[in-house]
N, C-alpha and C. Protein backbone atom coordinates (compact mmCIF):
# COMPACT_ATOMS: atom_id res chain seq x y z
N UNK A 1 13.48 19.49 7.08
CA UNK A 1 13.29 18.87 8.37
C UNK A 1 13.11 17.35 8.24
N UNK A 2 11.91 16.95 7.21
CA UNK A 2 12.15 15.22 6.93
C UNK A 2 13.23 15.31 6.39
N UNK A 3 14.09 15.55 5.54
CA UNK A 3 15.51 14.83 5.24
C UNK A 3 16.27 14.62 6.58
N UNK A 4 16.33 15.51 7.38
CA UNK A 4 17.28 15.21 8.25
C UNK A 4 16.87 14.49 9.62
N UNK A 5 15.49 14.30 9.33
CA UNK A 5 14.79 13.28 10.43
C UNK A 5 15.41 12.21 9.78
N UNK A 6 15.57 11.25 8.28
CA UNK A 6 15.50 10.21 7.84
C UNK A 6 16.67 9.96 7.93
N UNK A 7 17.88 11.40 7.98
CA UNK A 7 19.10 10.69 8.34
C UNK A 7 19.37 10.34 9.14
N UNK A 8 18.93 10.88 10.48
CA UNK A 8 18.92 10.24 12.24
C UNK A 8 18.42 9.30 12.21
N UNK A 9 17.58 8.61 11.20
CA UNK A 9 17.25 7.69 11.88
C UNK A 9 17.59 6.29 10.82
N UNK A 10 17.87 6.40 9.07
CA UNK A 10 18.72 5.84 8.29
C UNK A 10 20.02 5.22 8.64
N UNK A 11 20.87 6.35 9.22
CA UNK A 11 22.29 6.86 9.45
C UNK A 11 22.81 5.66 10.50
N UNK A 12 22.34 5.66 11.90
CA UNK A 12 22.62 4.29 12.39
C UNK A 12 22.39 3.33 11.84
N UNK A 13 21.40 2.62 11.20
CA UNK A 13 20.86 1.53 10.99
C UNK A 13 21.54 0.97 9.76
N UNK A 14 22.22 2.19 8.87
CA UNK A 14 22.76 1.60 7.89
C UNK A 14 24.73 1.06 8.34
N UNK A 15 25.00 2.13 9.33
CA UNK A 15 25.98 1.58 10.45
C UNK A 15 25.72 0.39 10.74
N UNK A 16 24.73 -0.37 11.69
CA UNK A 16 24.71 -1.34 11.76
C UNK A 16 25.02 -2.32 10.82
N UNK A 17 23.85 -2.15 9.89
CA UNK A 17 24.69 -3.12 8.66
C UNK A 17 25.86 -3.28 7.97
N UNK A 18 26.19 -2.10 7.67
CA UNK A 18 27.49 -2.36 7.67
C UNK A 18 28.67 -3.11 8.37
N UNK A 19 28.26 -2.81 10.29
CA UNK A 19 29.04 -3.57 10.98
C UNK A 19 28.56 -5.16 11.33
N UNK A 20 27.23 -5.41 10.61
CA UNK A 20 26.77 -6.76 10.35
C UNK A 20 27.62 -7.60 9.72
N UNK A 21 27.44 -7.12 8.19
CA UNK A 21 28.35 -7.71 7.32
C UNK A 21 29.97 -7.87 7.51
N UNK A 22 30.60 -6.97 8.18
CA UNK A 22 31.56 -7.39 8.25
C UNK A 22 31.82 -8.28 9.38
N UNK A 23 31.55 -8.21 9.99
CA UNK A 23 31.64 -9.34 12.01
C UNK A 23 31.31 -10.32 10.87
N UNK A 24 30.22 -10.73 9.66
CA UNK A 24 30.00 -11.87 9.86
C UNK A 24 29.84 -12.21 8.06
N UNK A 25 31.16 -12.40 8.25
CA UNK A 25 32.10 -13.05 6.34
C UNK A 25 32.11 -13.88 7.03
N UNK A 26 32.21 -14.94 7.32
CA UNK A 26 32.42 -16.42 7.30
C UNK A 26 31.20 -17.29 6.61
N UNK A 27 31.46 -17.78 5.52
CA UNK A 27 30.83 -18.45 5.38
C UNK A 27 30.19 -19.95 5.95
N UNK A 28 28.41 -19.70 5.67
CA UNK A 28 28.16 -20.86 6.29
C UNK A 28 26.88 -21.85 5.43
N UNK A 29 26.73 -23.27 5.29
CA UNK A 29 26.30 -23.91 4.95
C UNK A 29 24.77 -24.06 5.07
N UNK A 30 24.28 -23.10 4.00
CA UNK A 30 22.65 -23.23 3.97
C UNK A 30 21.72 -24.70 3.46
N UNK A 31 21.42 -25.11 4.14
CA UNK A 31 20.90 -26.54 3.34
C UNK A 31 19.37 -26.85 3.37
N UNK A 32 19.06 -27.53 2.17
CA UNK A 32 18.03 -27.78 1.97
C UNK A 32 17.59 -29.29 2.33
N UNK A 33 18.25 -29.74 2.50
CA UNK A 33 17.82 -30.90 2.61
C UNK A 33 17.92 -31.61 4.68
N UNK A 34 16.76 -31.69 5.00
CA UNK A 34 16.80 -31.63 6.77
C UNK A 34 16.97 -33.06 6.83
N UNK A 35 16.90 -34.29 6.04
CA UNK A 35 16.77 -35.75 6.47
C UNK A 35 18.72 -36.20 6.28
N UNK A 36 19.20 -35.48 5.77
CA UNK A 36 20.40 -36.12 5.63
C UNK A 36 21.59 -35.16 6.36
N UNK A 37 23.11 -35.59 7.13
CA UNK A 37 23.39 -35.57 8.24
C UNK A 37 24.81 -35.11 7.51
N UNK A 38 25.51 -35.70 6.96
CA UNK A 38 27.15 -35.74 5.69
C UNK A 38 26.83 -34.52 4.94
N UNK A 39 26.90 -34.42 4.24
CA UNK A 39 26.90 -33.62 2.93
C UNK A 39 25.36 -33.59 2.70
N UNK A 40 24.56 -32.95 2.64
CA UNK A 40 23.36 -32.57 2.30
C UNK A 40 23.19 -32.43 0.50
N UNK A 41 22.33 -33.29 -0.07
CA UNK A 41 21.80 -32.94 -1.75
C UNK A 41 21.78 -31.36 -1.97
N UNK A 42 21.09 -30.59 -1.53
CA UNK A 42 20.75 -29.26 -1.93
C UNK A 42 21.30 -28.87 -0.48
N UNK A 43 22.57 -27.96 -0.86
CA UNK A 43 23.41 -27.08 0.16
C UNK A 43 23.89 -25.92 -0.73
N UNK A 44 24.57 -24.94 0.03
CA UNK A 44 24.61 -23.78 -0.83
C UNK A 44 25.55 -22.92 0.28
N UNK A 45 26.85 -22.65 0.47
CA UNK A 45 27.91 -22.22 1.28
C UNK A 45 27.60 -20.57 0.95
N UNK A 46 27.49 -19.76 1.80
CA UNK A 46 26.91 -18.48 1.79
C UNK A 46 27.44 -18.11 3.06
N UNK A 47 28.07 -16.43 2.74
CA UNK A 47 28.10 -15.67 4.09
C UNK A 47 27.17 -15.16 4.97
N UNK A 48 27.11 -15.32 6.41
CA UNK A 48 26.17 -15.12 7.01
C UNK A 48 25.38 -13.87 6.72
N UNK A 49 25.73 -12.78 6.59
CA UNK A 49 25.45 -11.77 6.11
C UNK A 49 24.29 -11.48 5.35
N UNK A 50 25.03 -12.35 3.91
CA UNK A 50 23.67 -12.20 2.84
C UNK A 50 22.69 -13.25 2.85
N UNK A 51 22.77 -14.19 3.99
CA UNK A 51 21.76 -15.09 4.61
C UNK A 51 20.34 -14.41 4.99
N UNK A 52 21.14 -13.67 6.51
CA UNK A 52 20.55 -12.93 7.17
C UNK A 52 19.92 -11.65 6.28
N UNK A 53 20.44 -11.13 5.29
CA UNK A 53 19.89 -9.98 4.54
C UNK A 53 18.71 -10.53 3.54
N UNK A 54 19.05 -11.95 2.75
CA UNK A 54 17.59 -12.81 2.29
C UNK A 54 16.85 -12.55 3.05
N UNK A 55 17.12 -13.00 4.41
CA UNK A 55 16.21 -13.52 5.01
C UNK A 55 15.10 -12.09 5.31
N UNK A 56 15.88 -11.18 5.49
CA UNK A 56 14.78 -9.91 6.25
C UNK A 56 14.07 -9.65 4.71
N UNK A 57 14.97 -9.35 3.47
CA UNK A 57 14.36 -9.41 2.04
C UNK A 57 12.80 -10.01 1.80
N UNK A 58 13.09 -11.16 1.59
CA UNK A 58 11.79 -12.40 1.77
C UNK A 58 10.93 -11.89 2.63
N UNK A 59 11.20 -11.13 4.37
CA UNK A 59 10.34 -11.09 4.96
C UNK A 59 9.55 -10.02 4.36
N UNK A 60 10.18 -8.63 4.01
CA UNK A 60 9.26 -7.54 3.43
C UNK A 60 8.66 -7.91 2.33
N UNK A 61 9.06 -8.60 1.57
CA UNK A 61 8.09 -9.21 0.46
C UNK A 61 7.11 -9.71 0.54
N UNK A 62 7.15 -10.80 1.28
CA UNK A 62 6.04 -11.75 1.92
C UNK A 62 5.04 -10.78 2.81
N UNK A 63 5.61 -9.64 3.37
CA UNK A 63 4.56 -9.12 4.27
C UNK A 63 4.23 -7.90 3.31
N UNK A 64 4.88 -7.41 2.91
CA UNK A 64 3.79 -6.40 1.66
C UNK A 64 2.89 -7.04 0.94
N UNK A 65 3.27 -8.35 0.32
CA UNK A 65 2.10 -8.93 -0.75
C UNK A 65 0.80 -8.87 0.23
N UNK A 66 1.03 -9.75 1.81
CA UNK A 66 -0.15 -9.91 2.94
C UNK A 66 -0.88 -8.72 2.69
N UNK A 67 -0.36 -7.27 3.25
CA UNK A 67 -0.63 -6.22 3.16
C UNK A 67 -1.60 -5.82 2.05
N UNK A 68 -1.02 -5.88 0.81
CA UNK A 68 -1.81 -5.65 -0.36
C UNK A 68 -2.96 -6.54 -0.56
N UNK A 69 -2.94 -7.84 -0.17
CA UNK A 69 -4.07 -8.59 -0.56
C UNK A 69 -4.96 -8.24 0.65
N UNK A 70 -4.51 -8.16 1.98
CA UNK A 70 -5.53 -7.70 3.10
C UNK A 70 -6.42 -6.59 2.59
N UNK A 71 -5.96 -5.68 2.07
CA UNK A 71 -6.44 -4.39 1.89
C UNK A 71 -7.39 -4.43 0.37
N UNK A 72 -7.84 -5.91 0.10
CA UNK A 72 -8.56 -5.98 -1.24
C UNK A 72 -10.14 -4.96 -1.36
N UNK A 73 -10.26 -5.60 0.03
CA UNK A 73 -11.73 -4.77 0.26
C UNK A 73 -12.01 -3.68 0.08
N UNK A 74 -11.19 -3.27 0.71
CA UNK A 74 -10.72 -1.76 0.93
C UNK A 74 -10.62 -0.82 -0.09
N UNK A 75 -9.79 -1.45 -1.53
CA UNK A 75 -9.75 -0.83 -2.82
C UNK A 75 -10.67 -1.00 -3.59
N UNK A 76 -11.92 -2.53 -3.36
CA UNK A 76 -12.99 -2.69 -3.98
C UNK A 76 -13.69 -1.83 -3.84
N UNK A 77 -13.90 -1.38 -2.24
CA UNK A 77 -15.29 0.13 -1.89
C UNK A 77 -14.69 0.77 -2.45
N UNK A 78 -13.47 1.33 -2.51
CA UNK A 78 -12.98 2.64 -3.04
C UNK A 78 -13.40 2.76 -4.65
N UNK A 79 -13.22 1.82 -5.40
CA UNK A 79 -13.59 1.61 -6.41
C UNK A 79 -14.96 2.06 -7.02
N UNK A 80 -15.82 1.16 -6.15
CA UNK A 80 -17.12 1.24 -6.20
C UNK A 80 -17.74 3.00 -6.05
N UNK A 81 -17.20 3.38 -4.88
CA UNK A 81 -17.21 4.14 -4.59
C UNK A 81 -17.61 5.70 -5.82
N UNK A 82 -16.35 5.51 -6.21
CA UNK A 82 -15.62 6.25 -7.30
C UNK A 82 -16.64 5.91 -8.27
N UNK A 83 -16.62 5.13 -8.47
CA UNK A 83 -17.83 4.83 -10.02
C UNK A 83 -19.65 5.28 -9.59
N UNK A 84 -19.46 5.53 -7.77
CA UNK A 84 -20.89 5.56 -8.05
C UNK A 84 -20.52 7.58 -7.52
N UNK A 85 -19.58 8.31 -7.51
CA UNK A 85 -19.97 9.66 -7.38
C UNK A 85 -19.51 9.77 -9.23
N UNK A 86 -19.13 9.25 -9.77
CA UNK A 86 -18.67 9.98 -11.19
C UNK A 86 -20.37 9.56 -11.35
N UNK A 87 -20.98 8.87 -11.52
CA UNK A 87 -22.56 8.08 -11.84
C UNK A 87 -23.36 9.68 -11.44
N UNK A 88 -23.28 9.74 -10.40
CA UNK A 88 -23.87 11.08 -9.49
C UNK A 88 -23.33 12.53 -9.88
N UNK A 89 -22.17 12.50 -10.15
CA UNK A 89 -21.65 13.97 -11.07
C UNK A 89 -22.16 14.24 -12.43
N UNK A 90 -22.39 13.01 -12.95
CA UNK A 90 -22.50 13.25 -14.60
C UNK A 90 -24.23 13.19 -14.12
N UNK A 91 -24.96 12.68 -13.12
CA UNK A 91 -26.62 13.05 -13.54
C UNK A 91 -26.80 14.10 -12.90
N UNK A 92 -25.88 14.91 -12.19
CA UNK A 92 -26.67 16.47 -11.51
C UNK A 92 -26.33 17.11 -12.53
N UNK A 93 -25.23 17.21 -13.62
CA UNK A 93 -24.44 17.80 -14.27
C UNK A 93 -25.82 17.82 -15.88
N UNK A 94 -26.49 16.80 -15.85
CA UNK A 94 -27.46 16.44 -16.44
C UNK A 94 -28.70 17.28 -16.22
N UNK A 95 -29.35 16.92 -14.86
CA UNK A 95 -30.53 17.60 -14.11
C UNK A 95 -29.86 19.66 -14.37
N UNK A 96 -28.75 19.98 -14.75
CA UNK A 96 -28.47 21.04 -14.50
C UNK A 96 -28.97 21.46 -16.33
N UNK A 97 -28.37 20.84 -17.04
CA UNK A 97 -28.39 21.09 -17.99
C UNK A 97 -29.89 21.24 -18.94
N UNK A 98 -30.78 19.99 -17.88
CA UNK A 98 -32.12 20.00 -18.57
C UNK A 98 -33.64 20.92 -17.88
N UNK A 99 -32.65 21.56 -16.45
CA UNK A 99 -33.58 22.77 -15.75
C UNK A 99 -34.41 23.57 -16.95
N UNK A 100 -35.60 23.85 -16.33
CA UNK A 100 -36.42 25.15 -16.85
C UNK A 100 -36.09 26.03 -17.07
N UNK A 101 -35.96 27.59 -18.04
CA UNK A 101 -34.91 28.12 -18.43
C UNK A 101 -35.77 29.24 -17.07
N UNK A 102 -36.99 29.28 -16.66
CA UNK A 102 -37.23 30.07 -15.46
C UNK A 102 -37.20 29.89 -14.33
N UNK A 103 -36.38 28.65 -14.04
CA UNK A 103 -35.93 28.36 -12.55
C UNK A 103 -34.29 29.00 -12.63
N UNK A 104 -33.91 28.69 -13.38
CA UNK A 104 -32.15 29.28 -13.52
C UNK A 104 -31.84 30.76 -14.12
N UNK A 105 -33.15 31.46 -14.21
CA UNK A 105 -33.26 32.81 -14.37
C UNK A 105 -33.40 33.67 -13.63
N UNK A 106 -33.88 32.64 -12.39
CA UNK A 106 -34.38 33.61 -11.30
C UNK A 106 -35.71 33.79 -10.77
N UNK A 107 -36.37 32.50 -11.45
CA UNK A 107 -37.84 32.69 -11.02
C UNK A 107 -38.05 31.56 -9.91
N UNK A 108 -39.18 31.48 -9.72
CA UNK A 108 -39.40 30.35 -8.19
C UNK A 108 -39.50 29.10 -9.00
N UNK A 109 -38.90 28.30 -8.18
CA UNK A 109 -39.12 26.88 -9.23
C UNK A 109 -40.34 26.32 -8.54
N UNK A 110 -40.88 26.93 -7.26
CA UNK A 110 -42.33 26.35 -6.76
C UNK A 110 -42.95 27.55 -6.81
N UNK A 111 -44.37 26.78 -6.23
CA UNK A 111 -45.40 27.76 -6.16
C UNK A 111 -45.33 28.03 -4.93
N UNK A 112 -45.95 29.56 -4.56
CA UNK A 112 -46.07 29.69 -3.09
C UNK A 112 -46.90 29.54 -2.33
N UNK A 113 -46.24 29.00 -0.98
CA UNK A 113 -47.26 28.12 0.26
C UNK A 113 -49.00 28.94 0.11
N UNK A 114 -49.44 28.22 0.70
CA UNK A 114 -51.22 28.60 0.41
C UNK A 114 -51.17 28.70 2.09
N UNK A 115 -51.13 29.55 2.25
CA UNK A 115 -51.97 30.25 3.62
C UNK A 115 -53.16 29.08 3.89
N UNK A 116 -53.20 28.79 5.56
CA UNK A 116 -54.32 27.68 5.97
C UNK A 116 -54.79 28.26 7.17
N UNK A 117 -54.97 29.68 7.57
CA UNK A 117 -55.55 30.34 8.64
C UNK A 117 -56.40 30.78 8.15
C-alpha cells in the first residue's frame, strides 16, 4: 500500500521534471559578479534546468543542516536521558543483587504494623 502511495505521488512530480528539463535547454548566463554590465569576471553559461535543480539541491541542504542543528537540544536530553536510565538500570539491577536472602525467599521484608487501639 506505501509503495503504491509513493508512486501516486513520485510518478507526477518526476513527470514534471522531466517536462522541466526539457521546455528549458537553453542555456543561460549565471553570474557572479553584480557590479559589472559586458561580460561579467565570474560567469558560468548553464541550462536553465540544472540551475533551477542547484538551486532546489542547495535548498534541501541548507534546510536539513537548520533542521539538524535546531534539534541539538533535543538529542542532548535524549542523551542525557539515556545515560541517566542505564545509571538507574545498573543500580536496581544492583539493589537486586545485594537483597536479603529472606526478603527474596518469601519472607516480609518489614515488620508488621503495631496495632494503636
Amino acid at each position: 500500500m506505501i509503495r503504491f502511495l509513493k508512486g501516486l505521488i513520485l510518478l507526477p512530480i518526476a513527470v514534471v521534471v522531466v517536462l522541466l528539463a526539457v521546455a528549458n535547454r537553453q542555456p543561460v548566463m549565471l553570474s557572479f559578479d553584480p557590479f559589472t554590465n559586458g561580460t561579467p569576471a565570474f560567469s558560468l553559461p548553464m541550462p536553465l534546468y540544472a540551475l533551477i535543480f542547484a538551486a532546489v539541491a542547495i535548498g534541501i541542504v541548507v534546510g536539513g543542516v537548520g533542521s539538524w542543528l535546531g534539534q541539538g537540544d533535543t538529542r542532548r536530553d535524549r542523551r542525557a536521558k539515556g545515560r541517566e536510565l542505564a545509571r538507574l538500570r545498573h543500580e536496581a539491577e544492583r539493589l537486586r543483587q545485594t537483597a536479603p536472602t529472606g526478603a527474596s525467599a518469601g519472607g516480609t521484608a518489614l515488620p508488621a504494623p503495631v496495632s494503636r487501639a
